[in-house]
N, C-alpha and C. Protein backbone atom coordinates (compact mmCIF):
# COMPACT_ATOMS: atom_id res chain seq x y z
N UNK A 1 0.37 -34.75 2.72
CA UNK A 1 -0.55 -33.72 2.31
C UNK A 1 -0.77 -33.84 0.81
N UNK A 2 -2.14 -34.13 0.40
CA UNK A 2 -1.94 -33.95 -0.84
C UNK A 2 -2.38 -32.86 -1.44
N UNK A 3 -1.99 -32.55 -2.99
CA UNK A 3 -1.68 -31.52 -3.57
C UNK A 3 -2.77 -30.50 -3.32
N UNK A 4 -4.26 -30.84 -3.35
CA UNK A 4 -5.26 -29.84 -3.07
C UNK A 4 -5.46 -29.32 -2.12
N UNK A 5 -5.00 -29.53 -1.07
CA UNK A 5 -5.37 -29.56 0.51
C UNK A 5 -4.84 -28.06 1.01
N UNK A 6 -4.03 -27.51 0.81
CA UNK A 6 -3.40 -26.11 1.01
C UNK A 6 -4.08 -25.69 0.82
N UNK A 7 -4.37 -24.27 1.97
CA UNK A 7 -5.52 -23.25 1.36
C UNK A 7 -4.46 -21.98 1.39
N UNK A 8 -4.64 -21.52 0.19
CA UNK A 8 -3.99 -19.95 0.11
C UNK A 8 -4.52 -18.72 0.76
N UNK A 9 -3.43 -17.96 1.65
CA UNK A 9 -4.38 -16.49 1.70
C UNK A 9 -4.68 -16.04 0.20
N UNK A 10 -5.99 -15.24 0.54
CA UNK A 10 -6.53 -14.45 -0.18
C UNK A 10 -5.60 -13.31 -0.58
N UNK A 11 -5.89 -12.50 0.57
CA UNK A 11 -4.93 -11.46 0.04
C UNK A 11 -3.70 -11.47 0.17
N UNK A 12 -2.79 -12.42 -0.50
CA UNK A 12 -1.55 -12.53 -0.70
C UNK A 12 -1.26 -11.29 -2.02
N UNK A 13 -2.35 -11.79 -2.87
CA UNK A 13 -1.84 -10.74 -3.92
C UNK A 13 -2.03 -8.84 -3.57
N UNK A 14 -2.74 -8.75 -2.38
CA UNK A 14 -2.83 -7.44 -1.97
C UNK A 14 -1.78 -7.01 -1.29
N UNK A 15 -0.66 -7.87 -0.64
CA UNK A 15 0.17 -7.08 0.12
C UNK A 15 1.51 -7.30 -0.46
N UNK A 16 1.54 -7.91 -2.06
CA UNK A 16 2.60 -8.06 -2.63
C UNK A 16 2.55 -6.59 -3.72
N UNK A 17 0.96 -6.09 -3.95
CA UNK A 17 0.49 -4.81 -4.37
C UNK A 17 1.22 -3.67 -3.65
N UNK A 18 0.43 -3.81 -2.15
CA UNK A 18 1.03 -2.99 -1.41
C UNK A 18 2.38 -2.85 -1.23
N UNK A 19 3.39 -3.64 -1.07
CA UNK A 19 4.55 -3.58 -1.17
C UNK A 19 5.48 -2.50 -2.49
N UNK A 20 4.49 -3.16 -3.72
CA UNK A 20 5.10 -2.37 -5.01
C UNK A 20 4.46 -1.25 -4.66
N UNK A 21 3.77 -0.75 -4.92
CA UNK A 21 2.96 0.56 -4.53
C UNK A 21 3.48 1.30 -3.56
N UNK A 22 3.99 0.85 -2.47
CA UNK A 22 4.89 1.48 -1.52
C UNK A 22 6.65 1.65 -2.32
N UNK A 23 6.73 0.95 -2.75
CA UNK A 23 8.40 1.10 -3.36
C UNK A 23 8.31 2.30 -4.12
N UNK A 24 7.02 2.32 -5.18
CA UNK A 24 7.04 3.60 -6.14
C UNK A 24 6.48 4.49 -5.32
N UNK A 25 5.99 4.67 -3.87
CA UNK A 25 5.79 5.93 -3.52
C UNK A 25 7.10 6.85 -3.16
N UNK A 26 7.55 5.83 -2.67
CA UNK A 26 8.93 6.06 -2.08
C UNK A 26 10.14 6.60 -3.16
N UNK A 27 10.17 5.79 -4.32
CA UNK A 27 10.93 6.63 -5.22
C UNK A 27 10.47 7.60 -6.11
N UNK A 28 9.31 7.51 -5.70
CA UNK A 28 8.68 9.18 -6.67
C UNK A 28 8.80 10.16 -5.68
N UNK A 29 8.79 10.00 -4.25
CA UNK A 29 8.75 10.80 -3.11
C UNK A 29 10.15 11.27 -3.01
N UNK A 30 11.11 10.56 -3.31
CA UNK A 30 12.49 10.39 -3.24
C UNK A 30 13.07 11.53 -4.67
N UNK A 31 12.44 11.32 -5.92
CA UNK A 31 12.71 11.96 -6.93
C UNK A 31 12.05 13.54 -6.97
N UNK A 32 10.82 13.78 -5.80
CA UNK A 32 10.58 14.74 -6.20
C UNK A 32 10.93 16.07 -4.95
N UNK A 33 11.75 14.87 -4.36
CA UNK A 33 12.65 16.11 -3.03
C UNK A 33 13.81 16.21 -3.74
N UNK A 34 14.58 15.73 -4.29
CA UNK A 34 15.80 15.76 -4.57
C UNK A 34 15.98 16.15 -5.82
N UNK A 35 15.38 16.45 -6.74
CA UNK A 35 15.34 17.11 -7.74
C UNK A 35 14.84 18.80 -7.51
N UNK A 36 13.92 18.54 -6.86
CA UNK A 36 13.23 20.22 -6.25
C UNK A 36 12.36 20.16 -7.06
N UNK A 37 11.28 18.98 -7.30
CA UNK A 37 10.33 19.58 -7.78
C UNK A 37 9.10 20.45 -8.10
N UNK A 38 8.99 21.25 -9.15
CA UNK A 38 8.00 22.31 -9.14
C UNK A 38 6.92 22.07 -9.00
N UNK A 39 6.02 21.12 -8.80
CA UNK A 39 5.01 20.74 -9.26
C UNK A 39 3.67 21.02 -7.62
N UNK A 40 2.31 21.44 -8.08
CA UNK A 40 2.03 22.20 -6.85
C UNK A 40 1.71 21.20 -5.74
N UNK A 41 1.76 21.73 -4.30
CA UNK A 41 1.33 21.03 -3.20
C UNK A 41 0.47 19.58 -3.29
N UNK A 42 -0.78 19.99 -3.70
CA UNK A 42 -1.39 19.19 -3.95
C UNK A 42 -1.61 18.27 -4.91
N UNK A 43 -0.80 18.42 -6.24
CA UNK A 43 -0.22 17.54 -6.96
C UNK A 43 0.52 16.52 -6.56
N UNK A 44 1.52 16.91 -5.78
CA UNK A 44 2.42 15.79 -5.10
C UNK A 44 1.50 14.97 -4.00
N UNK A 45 0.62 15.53 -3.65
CA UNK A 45 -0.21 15.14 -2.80
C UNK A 45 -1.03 14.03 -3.17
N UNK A 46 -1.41 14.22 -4.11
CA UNK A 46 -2.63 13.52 -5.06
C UNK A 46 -1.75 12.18 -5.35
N UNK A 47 -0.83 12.79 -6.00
CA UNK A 47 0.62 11.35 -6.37
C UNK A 47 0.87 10.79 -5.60
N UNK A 48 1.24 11.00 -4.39
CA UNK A 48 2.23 10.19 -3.07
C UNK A 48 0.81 9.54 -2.48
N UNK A 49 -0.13 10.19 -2.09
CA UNK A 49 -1.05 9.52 -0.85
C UNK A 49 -2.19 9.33 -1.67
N UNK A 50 -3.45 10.07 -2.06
CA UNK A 50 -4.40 9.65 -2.59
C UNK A 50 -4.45 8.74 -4.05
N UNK A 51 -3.80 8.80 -5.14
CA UNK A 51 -4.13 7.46 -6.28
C UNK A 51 -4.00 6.20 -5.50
N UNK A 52 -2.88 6.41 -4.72
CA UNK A 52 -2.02 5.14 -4.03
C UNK A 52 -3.18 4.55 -2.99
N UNK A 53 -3.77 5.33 -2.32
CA UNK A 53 -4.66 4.76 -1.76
C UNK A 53 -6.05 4.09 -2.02
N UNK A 54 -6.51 5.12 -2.81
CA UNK A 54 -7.31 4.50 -3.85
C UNK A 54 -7.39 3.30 -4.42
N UNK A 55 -6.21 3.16 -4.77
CA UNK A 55 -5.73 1.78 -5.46
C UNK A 55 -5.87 0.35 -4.45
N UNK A 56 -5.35 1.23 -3.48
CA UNK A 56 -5.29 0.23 -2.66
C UNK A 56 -6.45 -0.75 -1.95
N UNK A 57 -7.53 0.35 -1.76
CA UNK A 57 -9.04 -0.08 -1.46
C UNK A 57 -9.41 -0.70 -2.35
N UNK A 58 -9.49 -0.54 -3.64
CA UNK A 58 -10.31 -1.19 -4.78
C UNK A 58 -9.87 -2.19 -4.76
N UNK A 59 -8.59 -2.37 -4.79
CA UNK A 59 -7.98 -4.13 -4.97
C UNK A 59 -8.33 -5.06 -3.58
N UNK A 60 -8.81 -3.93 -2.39
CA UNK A 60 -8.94 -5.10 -1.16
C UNK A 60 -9.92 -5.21 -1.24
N UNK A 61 -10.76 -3.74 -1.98
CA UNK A 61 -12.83 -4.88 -2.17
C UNK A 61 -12.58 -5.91 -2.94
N UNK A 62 -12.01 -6.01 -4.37
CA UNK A 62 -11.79 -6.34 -4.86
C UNK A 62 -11.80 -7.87 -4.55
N UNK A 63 -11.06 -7.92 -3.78
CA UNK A 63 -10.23 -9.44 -3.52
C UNK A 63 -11.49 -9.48 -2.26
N UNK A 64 -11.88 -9.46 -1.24
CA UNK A 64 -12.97 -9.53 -0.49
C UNK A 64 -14.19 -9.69 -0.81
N UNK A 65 -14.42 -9.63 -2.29
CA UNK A 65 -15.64 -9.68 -2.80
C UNK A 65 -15.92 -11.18 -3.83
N UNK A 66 -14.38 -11.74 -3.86
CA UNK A 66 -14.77 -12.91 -4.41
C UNK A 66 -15.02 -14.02 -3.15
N UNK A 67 -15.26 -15.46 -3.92
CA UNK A 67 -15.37 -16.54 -2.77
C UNK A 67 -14.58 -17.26 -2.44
């Protein structure tokens, strides 16, 4: 095989994203039960599920939108 011939997934770099992005949901999710944090419903809300997801779409148009 020579050296050019490998084709890479694409979104390799999206599910090595997803992976980190999942680790910090998990320890911010983790820090903000076990501390008791004050902070309101939907704050934690916004933090744990929606930026994270967000993020997550943009980087898969992202990467889907090149050639």
């Amino acid at each position: 095989m020579a050296y050019g011939d490998s084709k890479r997934n694409a979104l390799t770099p999206w599910y090595v994203g997803f992976l980190v992005i999942l680790a910090g949901v998990l320890f911010v999710g983790y820090r903000m039960v076990n501390n008791g944090c004050p902070a309101p419903t939907f704050v934690e809300l916004g933090v744990l599920i929606v930026i994270p997801a967000v993020y997550l779409c943009l980087m898969y148009l992202t990467f889907k939108s090149q050639d």
